[in-house]
Structures are given as structure tokens and as C-alpha cells.
Protein backbone atom coordinates (compact mmCIF):
# COMPACT_ATOMS: atom_id res chain seq x y z
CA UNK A 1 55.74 38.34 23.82
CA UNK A 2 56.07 34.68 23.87
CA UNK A 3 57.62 32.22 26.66
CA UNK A 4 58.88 33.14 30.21
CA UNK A 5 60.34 36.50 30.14
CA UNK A 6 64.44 36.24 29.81
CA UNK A 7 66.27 38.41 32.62
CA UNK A 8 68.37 41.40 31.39
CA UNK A 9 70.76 43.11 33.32
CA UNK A 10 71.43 46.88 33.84
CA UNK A 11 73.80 47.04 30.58
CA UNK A 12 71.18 46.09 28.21
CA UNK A 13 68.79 48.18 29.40
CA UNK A 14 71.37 50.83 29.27
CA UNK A 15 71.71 49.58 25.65
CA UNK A 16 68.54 49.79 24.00
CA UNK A 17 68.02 53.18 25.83
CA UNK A 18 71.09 54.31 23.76
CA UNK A 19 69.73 52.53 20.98
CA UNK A 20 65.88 52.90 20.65
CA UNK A 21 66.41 56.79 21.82
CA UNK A 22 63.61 56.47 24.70
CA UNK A 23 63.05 55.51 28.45
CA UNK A 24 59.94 54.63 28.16
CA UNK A 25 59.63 51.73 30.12
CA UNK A 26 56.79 49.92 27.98
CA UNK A 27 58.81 50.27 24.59
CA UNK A 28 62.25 48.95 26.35
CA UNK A 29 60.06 46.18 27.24
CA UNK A 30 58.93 45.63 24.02
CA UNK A 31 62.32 45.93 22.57
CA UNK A 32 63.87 43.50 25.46
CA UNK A 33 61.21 41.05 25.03
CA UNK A 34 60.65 41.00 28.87
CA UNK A 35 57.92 42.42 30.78
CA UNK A 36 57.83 45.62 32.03
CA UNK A 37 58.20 44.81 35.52
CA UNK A 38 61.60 43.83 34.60
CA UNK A 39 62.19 46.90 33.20
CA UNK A 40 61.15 48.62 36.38
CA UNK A 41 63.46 46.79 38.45
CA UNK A 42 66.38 47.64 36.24
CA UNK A 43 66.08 51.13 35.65
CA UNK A 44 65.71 51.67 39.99
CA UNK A 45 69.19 50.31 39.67
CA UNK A 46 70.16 53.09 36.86
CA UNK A 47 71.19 56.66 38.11
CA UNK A 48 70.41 59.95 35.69
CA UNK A 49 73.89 60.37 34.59
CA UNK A 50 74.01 57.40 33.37
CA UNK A 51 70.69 57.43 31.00
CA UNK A 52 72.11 61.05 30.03
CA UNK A 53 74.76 59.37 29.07
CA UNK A 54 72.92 56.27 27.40
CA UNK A 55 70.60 59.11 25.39
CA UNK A 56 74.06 61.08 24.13
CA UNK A 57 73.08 59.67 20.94
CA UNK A 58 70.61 63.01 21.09
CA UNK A 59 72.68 65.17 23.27
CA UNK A 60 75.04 66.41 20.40
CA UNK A 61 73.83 69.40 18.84
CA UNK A 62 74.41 73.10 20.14
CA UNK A 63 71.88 75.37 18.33
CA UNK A 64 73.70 77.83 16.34
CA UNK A 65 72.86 81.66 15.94
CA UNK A 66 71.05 81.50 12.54
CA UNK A 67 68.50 78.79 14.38
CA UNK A 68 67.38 80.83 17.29
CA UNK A 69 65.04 82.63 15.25
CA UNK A 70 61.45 81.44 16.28
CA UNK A 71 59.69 80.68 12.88
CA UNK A 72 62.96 78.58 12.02
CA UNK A 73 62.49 76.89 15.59
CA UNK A 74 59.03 75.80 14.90
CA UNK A 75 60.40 73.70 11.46
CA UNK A 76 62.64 71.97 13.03
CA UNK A 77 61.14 68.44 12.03
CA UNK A 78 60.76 66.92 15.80
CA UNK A 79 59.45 70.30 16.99
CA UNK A 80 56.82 70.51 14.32
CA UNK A 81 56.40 66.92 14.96
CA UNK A 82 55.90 67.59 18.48
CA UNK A 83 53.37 70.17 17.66
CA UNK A 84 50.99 68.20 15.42
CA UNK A 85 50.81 65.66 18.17
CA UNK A 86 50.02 68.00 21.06
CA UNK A 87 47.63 69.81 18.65
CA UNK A 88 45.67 66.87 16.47
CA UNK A 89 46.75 63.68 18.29
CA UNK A 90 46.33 64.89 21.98
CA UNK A 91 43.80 67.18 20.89
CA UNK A 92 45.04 69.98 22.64
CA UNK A 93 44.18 73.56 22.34
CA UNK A 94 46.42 75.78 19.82
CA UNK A 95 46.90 78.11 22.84
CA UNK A 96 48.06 75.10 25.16
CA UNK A 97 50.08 73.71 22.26
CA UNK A 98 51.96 77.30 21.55
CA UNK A 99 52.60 77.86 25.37
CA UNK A 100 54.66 74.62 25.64
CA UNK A 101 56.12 75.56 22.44
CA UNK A 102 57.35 78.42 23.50
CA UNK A 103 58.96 77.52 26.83
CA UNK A 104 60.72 74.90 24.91
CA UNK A 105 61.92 77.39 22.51
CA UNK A 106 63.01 79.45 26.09
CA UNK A 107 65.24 76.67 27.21
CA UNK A 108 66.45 75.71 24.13
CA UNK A 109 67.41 79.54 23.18
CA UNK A 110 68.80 80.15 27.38
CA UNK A 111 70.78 77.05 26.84
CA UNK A 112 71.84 76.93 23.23
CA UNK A 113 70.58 73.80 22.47
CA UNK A 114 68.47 71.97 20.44
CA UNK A 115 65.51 70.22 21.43
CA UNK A 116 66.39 66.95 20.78
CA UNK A 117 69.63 67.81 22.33
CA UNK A 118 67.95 68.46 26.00
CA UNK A 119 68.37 66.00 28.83
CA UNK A 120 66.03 65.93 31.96
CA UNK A 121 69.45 66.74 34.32
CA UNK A 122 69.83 69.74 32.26
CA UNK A 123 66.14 70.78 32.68
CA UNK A 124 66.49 69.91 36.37
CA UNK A 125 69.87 72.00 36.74
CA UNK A 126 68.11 74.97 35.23
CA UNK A 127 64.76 74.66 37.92
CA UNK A 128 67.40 74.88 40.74
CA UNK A 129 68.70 78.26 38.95
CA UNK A 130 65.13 79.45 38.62
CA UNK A 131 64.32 78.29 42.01
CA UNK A 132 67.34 80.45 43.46
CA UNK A 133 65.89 83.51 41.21
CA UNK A 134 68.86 83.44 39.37
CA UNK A 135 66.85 82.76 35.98
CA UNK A 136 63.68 85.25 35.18
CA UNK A 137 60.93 81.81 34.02
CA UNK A 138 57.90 80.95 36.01
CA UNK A 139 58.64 77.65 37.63
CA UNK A 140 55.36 76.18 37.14
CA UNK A 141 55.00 76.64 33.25
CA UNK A 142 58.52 75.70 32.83
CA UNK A 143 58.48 72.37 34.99
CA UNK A 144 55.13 71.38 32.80
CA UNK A 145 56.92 72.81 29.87
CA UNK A 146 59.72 70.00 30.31
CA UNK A 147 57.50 67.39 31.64
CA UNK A 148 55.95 67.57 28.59
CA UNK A 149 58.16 67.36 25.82
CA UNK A 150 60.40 64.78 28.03
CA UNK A 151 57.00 62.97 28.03
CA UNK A 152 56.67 63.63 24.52
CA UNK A 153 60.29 61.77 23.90
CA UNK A 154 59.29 58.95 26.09
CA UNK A 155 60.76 59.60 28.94
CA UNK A 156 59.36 58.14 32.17
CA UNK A 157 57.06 60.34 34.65
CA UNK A 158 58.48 58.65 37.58
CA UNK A 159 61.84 59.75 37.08
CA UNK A 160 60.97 63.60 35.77
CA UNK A 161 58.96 63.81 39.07
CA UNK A 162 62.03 62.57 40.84
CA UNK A 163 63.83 65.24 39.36
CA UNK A 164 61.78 68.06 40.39
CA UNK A 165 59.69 68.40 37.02
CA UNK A 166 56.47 67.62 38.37
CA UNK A 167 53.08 68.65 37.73
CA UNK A 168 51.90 69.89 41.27
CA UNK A 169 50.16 72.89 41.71
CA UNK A 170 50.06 73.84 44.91
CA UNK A 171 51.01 76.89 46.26
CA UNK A 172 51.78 78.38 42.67
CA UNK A 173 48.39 80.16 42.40
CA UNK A 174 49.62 83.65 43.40
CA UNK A 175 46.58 85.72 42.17
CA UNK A 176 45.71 87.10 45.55
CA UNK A 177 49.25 88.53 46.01
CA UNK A 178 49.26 92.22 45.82
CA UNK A 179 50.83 95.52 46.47
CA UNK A 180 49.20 98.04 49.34
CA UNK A 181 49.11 101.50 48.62
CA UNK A 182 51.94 102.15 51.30
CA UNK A 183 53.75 99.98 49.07
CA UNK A 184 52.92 101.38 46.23
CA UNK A 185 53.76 104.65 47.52
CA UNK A 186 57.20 103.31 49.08
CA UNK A 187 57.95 101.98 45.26
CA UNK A 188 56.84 105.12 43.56
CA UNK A 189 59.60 107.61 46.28
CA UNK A 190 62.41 105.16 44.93
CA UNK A 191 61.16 105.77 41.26
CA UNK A 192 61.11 109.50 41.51
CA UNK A 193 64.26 109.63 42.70
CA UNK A 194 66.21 107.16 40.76
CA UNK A 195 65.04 108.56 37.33
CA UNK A 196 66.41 111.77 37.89
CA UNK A 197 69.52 110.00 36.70
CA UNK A 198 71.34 107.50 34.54
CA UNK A 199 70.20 104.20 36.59
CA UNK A 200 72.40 101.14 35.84
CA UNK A 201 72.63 97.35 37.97
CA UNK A 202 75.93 96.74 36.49
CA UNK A 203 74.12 94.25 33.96
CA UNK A 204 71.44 96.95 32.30
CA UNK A 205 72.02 101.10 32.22
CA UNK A 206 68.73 103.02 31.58
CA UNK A 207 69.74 106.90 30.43
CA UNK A 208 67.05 108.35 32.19
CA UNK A 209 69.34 111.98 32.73
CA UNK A 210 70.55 111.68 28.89
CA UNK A 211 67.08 110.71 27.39
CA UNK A 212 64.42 112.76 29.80
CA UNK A 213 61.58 111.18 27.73
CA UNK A 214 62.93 107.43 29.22
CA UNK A 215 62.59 109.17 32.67
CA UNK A 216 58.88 110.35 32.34
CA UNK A 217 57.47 107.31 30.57
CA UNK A 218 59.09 105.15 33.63
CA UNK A 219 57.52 107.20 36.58
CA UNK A 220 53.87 106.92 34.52
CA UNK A 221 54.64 102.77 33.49
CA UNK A 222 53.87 101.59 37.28
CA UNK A 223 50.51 103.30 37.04
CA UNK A 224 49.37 102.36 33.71
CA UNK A 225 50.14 98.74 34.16
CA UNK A 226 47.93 99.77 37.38
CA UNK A 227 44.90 101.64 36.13
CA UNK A 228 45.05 99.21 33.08
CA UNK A 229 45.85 95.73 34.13
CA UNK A 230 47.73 95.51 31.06
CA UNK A 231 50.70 93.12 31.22
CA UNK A 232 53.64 93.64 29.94
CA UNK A 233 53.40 92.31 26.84
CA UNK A 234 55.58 90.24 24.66
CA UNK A 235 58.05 91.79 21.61
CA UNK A 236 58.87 88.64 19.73
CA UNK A 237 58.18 88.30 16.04
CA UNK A 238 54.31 89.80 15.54
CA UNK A 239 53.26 89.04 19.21
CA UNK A 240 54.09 92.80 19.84
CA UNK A 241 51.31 92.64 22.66
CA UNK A 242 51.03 94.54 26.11
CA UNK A 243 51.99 97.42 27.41
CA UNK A 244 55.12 98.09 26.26
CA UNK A 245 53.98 97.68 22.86
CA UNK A 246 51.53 100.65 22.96
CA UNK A 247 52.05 102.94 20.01
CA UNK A 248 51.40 106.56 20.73
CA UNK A 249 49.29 106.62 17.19
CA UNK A 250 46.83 104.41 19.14
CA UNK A 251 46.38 107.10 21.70
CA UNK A 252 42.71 109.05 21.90
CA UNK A 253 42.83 112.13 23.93
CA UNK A 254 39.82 113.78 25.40
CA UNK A 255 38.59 116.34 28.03
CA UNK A 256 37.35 113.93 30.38
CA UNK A 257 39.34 110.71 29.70
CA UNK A 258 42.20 108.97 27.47
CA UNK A 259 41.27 105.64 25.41
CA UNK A 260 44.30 104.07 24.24
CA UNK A 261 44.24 101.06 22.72
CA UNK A 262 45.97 98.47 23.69
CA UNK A 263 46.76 94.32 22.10
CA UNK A 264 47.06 92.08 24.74
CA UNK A 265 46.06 88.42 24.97
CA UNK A 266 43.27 86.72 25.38
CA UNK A 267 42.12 83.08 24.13
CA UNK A 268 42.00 83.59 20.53
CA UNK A 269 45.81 85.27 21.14
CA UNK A 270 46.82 88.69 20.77
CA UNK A 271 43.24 90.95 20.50
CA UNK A 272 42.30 94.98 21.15
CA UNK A 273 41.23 96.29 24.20
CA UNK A 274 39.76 100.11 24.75
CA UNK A 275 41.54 101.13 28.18
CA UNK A 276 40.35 104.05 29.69
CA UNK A 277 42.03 106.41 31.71
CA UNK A 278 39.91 108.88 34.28
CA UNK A 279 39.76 110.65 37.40
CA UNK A 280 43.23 110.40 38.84
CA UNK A 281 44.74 108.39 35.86
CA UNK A 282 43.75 110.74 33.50
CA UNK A 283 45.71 113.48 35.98
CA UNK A 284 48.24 111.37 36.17
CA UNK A 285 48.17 111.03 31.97
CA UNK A 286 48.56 114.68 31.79
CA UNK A 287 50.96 115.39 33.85
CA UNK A 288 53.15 112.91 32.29
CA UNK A 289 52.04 114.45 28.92
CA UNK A 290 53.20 117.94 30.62
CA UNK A 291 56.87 116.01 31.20
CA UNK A 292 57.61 115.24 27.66
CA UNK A 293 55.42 118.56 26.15
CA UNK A 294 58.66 119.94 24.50
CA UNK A 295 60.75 115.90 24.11
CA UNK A 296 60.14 114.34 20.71
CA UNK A 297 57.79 111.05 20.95
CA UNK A 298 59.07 107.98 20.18
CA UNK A 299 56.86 105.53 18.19
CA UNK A 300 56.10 103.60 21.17
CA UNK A 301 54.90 105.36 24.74
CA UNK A 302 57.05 103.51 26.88
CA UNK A 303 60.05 102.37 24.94
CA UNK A 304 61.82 99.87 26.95
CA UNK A 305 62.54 96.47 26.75
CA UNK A 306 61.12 93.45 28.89
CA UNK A 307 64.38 92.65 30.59
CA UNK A 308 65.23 96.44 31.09
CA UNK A 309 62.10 97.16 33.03
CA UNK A 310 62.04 93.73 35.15
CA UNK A 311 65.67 94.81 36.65
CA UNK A 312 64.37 98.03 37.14
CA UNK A 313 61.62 97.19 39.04
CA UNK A 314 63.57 94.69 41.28
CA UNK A 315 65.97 96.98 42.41
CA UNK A 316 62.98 99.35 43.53
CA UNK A 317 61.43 97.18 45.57
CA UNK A 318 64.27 96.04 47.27
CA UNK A 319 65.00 99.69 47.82
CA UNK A 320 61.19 100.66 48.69
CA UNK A 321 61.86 97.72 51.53
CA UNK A 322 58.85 95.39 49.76
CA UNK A 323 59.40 91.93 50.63
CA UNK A 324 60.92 90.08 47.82
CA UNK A 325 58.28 86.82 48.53
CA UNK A 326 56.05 88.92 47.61
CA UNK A 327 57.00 89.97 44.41
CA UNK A 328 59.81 87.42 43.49
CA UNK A 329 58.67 85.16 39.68
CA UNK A 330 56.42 87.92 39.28
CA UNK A 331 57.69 91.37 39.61
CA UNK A 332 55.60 92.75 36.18
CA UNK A 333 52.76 90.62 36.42
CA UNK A 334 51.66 91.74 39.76
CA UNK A 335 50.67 95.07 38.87
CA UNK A 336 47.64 93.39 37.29
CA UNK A 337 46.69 91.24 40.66
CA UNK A 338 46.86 94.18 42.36
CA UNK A 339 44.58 96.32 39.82
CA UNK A 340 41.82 93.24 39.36
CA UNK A 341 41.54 93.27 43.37
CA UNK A 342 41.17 96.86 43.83
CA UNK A 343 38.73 97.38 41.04
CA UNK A 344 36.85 94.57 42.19
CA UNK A 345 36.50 95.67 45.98
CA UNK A 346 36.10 99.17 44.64
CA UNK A 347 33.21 98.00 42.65
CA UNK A 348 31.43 95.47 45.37
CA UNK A 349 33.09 92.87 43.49
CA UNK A 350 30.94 94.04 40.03
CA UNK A 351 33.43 90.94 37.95
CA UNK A 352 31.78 92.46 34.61
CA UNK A 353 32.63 95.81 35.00
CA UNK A 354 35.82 94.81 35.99
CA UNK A 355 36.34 92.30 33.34
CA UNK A 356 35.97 95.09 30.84
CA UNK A 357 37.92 97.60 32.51
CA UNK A 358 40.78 95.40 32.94
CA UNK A 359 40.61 93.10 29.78
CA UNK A 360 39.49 89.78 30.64
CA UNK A 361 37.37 87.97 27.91
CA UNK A 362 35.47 85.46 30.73
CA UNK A 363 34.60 86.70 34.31
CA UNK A 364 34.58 83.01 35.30
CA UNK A 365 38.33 83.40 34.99
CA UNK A 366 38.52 86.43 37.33
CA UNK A 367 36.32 84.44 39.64
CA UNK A 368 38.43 81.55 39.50
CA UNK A 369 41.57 83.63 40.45
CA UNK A 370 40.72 86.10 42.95
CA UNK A 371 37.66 84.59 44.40
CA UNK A 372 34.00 84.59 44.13
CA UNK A 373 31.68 87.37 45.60
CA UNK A 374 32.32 87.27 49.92
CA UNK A 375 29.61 86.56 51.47
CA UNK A 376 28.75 90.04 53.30
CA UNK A 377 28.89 91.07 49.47
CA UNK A 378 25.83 89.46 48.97
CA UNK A 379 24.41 90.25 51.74
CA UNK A 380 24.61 93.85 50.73
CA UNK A 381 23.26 93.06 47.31
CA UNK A 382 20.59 90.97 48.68
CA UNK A 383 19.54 94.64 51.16
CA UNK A 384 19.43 96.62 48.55
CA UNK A 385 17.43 94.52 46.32
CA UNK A 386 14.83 94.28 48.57
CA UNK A 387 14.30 98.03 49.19
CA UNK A 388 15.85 98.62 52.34
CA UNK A 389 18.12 101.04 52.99
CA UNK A 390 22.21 100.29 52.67
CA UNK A 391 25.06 102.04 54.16
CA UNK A 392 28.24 101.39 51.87
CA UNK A 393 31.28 102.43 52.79
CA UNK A 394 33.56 104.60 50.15
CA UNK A 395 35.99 102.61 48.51
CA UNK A 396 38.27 103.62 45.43
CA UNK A 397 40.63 102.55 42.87
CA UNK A 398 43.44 104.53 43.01
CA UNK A 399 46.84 104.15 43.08
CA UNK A 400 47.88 106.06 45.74
């Protein structure tokens, strides 16, 4: 840039936004041939409706039914653009690079749009839906979703933040929520009792009274996803991971115990685990086996969909009388906080045994998200190293 910088106004900033596709205040300065300070100033003077409107150029483009499969999404030339610079410019890792991915492909599929097509008010319309509970996505992964692809496209931090979409952190770790076993017990009466029958919110009907087998698998779900600390698990495409994706031909039945085998995730993706069921959840195994001795076994042990089991779950707490802020953007996922800090405390906080147990590929990771060893742990250790003689209370891992 050469010679004093030449003032714009508010108009031709709104211009080459419309034109150049991007807020980004260093290229607008370089396309206004004034100094970014002057861009600054202009856009404070420029509400969001009107850049949504400036960037309409992209906004035109609903995403049509044949598109919303996810290996069509991922061709899209500014998604698979957007992936080769996450992955080999930024240097990110393919994990990072397909979790961002694949919120974007959330939105864009919730939404029926196309990437390009999203606007940050539309991003920040949806957080206030997600916020009210009203929309089933983890805030945090969704706001850093958005803030980066927005970032991708140019857009400016400073007004994402503004919007909501920021980065922060804090008070999203939720590892160290968990369920008690009055709870559990609480959720388990409401269970019983509501799969004696057809069960519907309205929304989602689950024939438990028409199809007995959907009624058994449900009342023995809760404590597999307990005994386990298997999630979920995901059905789209080949990610057919978690629990709900266990296939019965995977199942190893013994005397003393049950191995099942089980794909969940880990950092190189979707990998096996050997679960192990004993003691109690081996009783519990059987009597669910003695439930559906004489029903015909579907290919999968606990044939339900994601969404199916989420509103099931939800109404039970609400009826078990379990505080929704404790539960609420994770009603699935807490199952496995509350099974990696029982086993631990069970096992004097043992994070390789219960690393293995549980299906964790790093115990630094366990560590990091329910704590390292307390210190009358140690102390304990430290006693019993030494020879002398240790009084340890009994503690278990059951569910109830």
C-alpha cells in the first residue's frame, strides 16, 4: 500500500464484503487499499444483518435430499477444500479434522443447507436452541465447530465471539458429573415399569408390549453402558461403533463371565475392545438372557436407534425425579462418567485396570478427566508398601 490511506465509508466496506466473499478484516484492507485500522472502525459501525446480507452472494443454496449423504458431503469442493487445509496446511490431526467435519455436516444436514450457504446469525440462532435444550448437540464442539469453519471463510473472531461462538472452556468439563446409586435405582423403578408397555413422547413410540425383545434389551442397556463404559456409539455409514452397534455374533458366553466385543473409538477411530461382564453383570446378563430365552434375536443386542434411546432416557429421569442439570447435553454419555468413577474408587483409583476395563487407550486421559490419585490414596499405597499393616474399607462397582 502506497500514499496516505483514502477513507471509505460503511457502503464500501459493505461492498467488497459482498464482493471479495470474506470479513476478514486484513483482506478488506488489502482490497480497500486502506489500513486495517480503518477497516476496524467501519465494520464497529456494521450490524450482523447487514454483513449476512452483504455475504448473500453465498447464502443461496438449500442442500437437497440426494446431498445429505455423508461421503457426497465430504466432495463438495469447499468442504474437501476445507479439509486439506485443516489436515496438511494447519497440520491438524485427522481425528481433529473429521470432528469439525462432522459437526459441520450436523448443521448443514439440521438446517438444510450448504456449507457455503451458512451465516454466523444462523449458527448463533441455532446455539440459543441448543442452549434452551431444544436441539440434542454439545454446545462446546458445536460453537468450535462454527468458529472454525467461519474462521476458515474469513470471518472475523471478534465478531463470532460476539455472537456467542467462542472458544471458552470453562465450565464445559463435565467428567465428574455422575449418577448415585439411589439414582440409579430411582431411574431403573421408572424403566421397569414403563417397558411393560408401548412407551411413546408423542415424537418417538417404542413397542416395548408388541416387541417383548425391545422391552428386555432396554431394562439391561442402562447397565451395560454401566458395567462397560461403552458409549453409545455412532450408526452412520461404517462408523457402526458403540453400544448399540453390538452384534449378538460377537457375544462369548461362559460359566463365569461374558466377553463381548465391542468397536468403539479411540485415537486411531473406531477399534475392538474385550468387555467383560462378572459378578453381578454377568447375573444381570443372564437374567436378561432368561427374558428373551424363547424371543427370536435380532442381529444386533440392543436394536434401537440413537434418537429413540436419548428420548427415552430423558423422560426417565425426569420421572425418577433426577435433576435435569445434571444430566441435560449428556443424557447417554454419562453412564460412562459414572462407570470410570466407580471403577476407579472401587479399585483405589488403579487408572490401568480401569483403563482396560472401560476402554481407554491412555490413562493420562482418565487422569486428566476425573482427577489424579487423592492424596489419602497415596497415603494408603505408600502404608502398604512399606509393610505395615492397612485397613481398607470395602468398596464395589455395582450398579445398584
Amino acid at each position: 500500500m502506497s500514499g496516505r490511506p483514502r477513507a471509505v465509508d460503511k457502503a464500501a466496506v459493505l461492498q467488497v464484503i459482498h464482493d471479495t466473499v470474506t470479513i476478514s478484516p486484513s483482506e478488506l484492507a488489502k482490497s480497500l487499499n486502506v489500513a486495517r485500522a480503518t477497516v476496524y472502525r467501519r465494520m464497529k459501525e456494521i450490524n450482523q444483518e447487514e454483513i449476512d446480507q452483504a455475504l448473500g452472494i453465498i447464502t443461496e443454496g438449500e442442500l437437497k435430499p440426494a446431498e445429505m449423504e455423508w461421503e457426497l458431503f465430504q466432495k463438495f469442493p469447499d468442504v474437501k477444500k476445507y479439509i486439506e487445509t485443516l489436515q496438511y496446511v494447519r497440520k491438524n490431526t485427522a481425528t481433529y479434522t473429521r470432528k469439525r467435519v462432522r459437526m459441520l455436516y450436523r448443521v448443514c444436514i439440521m438446517l438444510k443447507k450448504k456449507p457455503s450457504a451458512l451465516t454466523p446469525q444462523m449458527a448463533a440462532d441455532l446455539l440459543i436452541r441448543i442452549r434452551k435444550g431444544e436441539v440434542e448437540i454439545g454446545e462446546y464442539d458445536f460453537r468450535m465447530g462454527m468458529r472454525v469453519w467461519f474462521g476458515y471463510r474469513g470471518i472475523n473472531g471478534a465478531l463470532l465471539t460476539n455472537l456467542g461462538l467462542d472458544s471458552d472452556n470453562s465450565g464445559e468439563d463435565r467428567s465428574h458429573l455422575k449418577f448415585t446409586r439411589e439414582q440409579r435405582a430411582a431411574f431403573m423403578r421408572v424403566v421397569e415399569n414403563w417397558t411393560c408397555r408401548n412407551w411413546s413422547n408423542g415424537k418417538i413410540t417404542i413397542p416395548f408390549a408388541d416387541e417383548p425383545y425391545l422391552g428386555a434389551a432396554m431394562r439391561f442397556l442402562p447397565k451395560f453402558l454401566y458395567y462397560t463404559g461403552t458409549r453409545i456409539g455412532r450408526e452412520e455409514n461404517d462408523n457402526k461403533t458403540g453400544a448399540l452397534n453390538v452384534l449378538w455374533e460377537n457375544v462369548g458366553i461362559q460359566p463365569e463371565m461374558v466377553i463381548i466385543k465391542v468397536v468403539d473409538k479411540g485415537k486411531r477411530g473406531g477399534i475392538n475392545w474385550f468387555k467383560q461382564l462378572v459378578g453381578d453383570a454377568k447375573a444381570d446378563f443372564d437374567r436378561f438372557m432368561q427374558c428373551i430365552a424363547n424371543l427370536p434375536k435380532p442381529i444386533r443386542m440392543f436394536p434401537f436407534k440413537v434418537k429413540h434411546v436419548r428420548a427415552f432416557f430423558k423422560a426417565a429421569y425426569r420421572e425418577a425425579g433426577i435433576p435435569e442439570k445434571l444430566w441435560k447435553g449428556l443424557p447417554l454419555h454419562i453412564w460412562r462418567h459414572t462407570a470410570a468413577q466407580d471403577l476407579l474408587y472401587a479399585t483405589h483409583y488403579n487408572y490401568e485396570l480401569a483403563a482396560q476395563i472401560l476402554g481407554w487407550e491412555s490413562t493420562e486421559v482418565m487422569k486428566k478427566s476425573y482427577g489424579k490419585m487423592p492424596y489419602e490414596e497415596l497415603t494408603i499405597g505408600l502404608v502398604e508398601a512399606m509393610g505395615l499393616p492397612v485397613v481398607k474399607e470395602k468398596r464395589e462397582f455395582l450398579f445398584s
